[in-house]
C-alpha atoms as a PDB file:
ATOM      1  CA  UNK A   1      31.706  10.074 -21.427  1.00  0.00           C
ATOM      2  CA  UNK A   2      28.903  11.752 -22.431  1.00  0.00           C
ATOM      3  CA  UNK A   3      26.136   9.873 -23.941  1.00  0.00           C
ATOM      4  CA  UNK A   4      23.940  11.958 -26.694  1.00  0.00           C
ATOM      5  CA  UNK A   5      20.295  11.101 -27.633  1.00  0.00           C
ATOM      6  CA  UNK A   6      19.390  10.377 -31.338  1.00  0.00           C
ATOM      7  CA  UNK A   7      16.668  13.097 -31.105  1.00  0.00           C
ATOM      8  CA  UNK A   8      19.467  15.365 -29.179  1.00  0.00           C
ATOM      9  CA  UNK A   9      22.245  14.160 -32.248  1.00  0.00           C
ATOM     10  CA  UNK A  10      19.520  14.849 -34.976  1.00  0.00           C
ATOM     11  CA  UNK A  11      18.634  18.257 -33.417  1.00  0.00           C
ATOM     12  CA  UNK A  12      21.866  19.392 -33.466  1.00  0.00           C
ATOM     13  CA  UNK A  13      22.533  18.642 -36.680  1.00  0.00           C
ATOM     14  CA  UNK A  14      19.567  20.752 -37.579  1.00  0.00           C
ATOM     15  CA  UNK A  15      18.035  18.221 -40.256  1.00  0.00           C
ATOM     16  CA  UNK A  16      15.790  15.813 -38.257  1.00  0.00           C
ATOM     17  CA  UNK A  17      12.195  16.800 -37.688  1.00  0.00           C
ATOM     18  CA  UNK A  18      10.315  13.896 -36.313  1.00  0.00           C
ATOM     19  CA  UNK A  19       6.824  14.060 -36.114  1.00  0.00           C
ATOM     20  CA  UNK A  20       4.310  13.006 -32.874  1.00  0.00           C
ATOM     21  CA  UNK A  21       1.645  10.791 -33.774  1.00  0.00           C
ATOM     22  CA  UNK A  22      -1.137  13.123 -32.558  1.00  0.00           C
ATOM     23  CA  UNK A  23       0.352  16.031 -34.965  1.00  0.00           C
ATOM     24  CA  UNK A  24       0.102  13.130 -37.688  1.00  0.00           C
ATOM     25  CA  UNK A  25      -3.322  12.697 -36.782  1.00  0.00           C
ATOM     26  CA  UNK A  26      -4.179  16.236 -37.918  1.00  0.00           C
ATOM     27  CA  UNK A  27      -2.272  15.907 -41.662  1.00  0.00           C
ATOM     28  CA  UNK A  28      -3.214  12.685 -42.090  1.00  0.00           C
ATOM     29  CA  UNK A  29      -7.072  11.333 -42.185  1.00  0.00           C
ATOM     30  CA  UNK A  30      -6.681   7.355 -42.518  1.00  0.00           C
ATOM     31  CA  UNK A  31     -10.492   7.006 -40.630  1.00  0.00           C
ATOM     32  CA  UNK A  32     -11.554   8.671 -43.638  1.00  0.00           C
ATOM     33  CA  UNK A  33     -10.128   6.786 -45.794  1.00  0.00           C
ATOM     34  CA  UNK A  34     -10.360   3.505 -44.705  1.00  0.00           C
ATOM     35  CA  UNK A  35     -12.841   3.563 -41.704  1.00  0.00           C
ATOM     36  CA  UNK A  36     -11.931   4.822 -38.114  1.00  0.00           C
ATOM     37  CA  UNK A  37     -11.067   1.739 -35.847  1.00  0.00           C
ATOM     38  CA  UNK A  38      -8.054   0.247 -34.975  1.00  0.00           C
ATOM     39  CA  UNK A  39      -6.750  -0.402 -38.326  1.00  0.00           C
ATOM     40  CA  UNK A  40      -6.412   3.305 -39.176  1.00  0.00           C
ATOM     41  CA  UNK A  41      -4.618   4.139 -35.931  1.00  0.00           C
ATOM     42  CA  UNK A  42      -1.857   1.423 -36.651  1.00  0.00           C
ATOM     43  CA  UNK A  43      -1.623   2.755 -40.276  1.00  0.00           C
ATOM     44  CA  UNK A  44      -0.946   6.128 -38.379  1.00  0.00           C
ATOM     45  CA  UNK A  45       1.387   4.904 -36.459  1.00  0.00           C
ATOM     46  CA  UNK A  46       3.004   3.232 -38.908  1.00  0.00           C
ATOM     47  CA  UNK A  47       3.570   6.081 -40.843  1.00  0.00           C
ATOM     48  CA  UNK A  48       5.220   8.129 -38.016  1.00  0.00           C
ATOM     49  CA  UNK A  49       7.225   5.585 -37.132  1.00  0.00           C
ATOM     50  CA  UNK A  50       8.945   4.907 -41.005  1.00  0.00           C
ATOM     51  CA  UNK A  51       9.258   8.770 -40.788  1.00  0.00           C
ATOM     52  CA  UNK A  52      10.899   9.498 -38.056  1.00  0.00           C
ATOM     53  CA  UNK A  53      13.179   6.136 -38.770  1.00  0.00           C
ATOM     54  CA  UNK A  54      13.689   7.883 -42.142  1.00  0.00           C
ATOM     55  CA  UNK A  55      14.412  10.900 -40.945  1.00  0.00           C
ATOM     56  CA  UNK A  56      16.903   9.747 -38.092  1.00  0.00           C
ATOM     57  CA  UNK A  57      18.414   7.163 -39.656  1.00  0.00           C
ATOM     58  CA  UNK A  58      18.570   7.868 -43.204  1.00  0.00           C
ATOM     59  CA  UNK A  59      16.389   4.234 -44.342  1.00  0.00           C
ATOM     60  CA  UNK A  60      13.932   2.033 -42.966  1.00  0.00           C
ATOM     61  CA  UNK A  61      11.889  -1.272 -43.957  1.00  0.00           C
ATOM     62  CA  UNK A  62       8.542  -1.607 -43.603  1.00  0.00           C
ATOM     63  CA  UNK A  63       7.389  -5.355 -44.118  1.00  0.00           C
ATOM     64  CA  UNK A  64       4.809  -6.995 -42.926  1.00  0.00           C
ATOM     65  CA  UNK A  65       1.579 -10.046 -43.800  1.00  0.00           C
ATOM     66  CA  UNK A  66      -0.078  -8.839 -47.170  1.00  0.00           C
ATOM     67  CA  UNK A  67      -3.211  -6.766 -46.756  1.00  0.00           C
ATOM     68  CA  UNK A  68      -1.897  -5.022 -43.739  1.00  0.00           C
ATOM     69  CA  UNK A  69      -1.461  -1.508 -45.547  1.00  0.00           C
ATOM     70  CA  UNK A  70       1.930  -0.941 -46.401  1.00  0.00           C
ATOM     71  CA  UNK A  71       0.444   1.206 -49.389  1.00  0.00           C
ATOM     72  CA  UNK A  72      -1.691   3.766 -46.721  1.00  0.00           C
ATOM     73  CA  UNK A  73       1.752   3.743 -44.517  1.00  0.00           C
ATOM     74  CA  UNK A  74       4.152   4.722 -46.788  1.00  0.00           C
ATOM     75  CA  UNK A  75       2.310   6.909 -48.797  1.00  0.00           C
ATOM     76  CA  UNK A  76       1.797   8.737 -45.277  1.00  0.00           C
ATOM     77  CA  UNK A  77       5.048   8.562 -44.698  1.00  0.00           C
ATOM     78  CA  UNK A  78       5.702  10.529 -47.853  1.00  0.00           C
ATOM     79  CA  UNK A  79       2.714  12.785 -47.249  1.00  0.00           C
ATOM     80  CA  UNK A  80       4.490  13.945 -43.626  1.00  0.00           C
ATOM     81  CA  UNK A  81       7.774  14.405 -45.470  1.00  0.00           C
ATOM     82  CA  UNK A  82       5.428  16.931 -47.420  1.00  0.00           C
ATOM     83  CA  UNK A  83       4.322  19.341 -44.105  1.00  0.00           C
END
């Protein structure tokens, strides 16, 4: 049996771009926004990982303690689905 990776199934398939968090780093300027630290680089990461779910999987939830910035995550979600 051969066993095929998601990112090897989603490649094939020719419709699955996932995105590497240093790429994301050069579309997206959260420190600017918000203030470099650690915040920022969890928003980024954040964002990369809702977009790659989105793009592999087809949905994804993002949830988490209010004030944590689901806003600046999704809308960089979207933002990557834009490059």
């Amino acid at each position: 049996m051969v066993r095929t990776s998601l990112l090897e199934a989603c490649a094939a398939k020719a419709r699955c771009v996932t995105v590497e968090i240093e790429t994301a780093a050069q579309l997206l300027d959260f420190g600017k926004r918000i203030g470099d630290g650690p915040r920022s680089r969890e928003q980024l990461e954040g964002a990369v990982a809702i977009h790659n779910l989105l793009q592999q999987q087809g949905v994804a939830y993002l949830a988490d303690e209010v004030g944590m910035g689901k806003t600046y995550v999704t809308l960089g979600a979207i933002a990557l689905f834009r490059h």
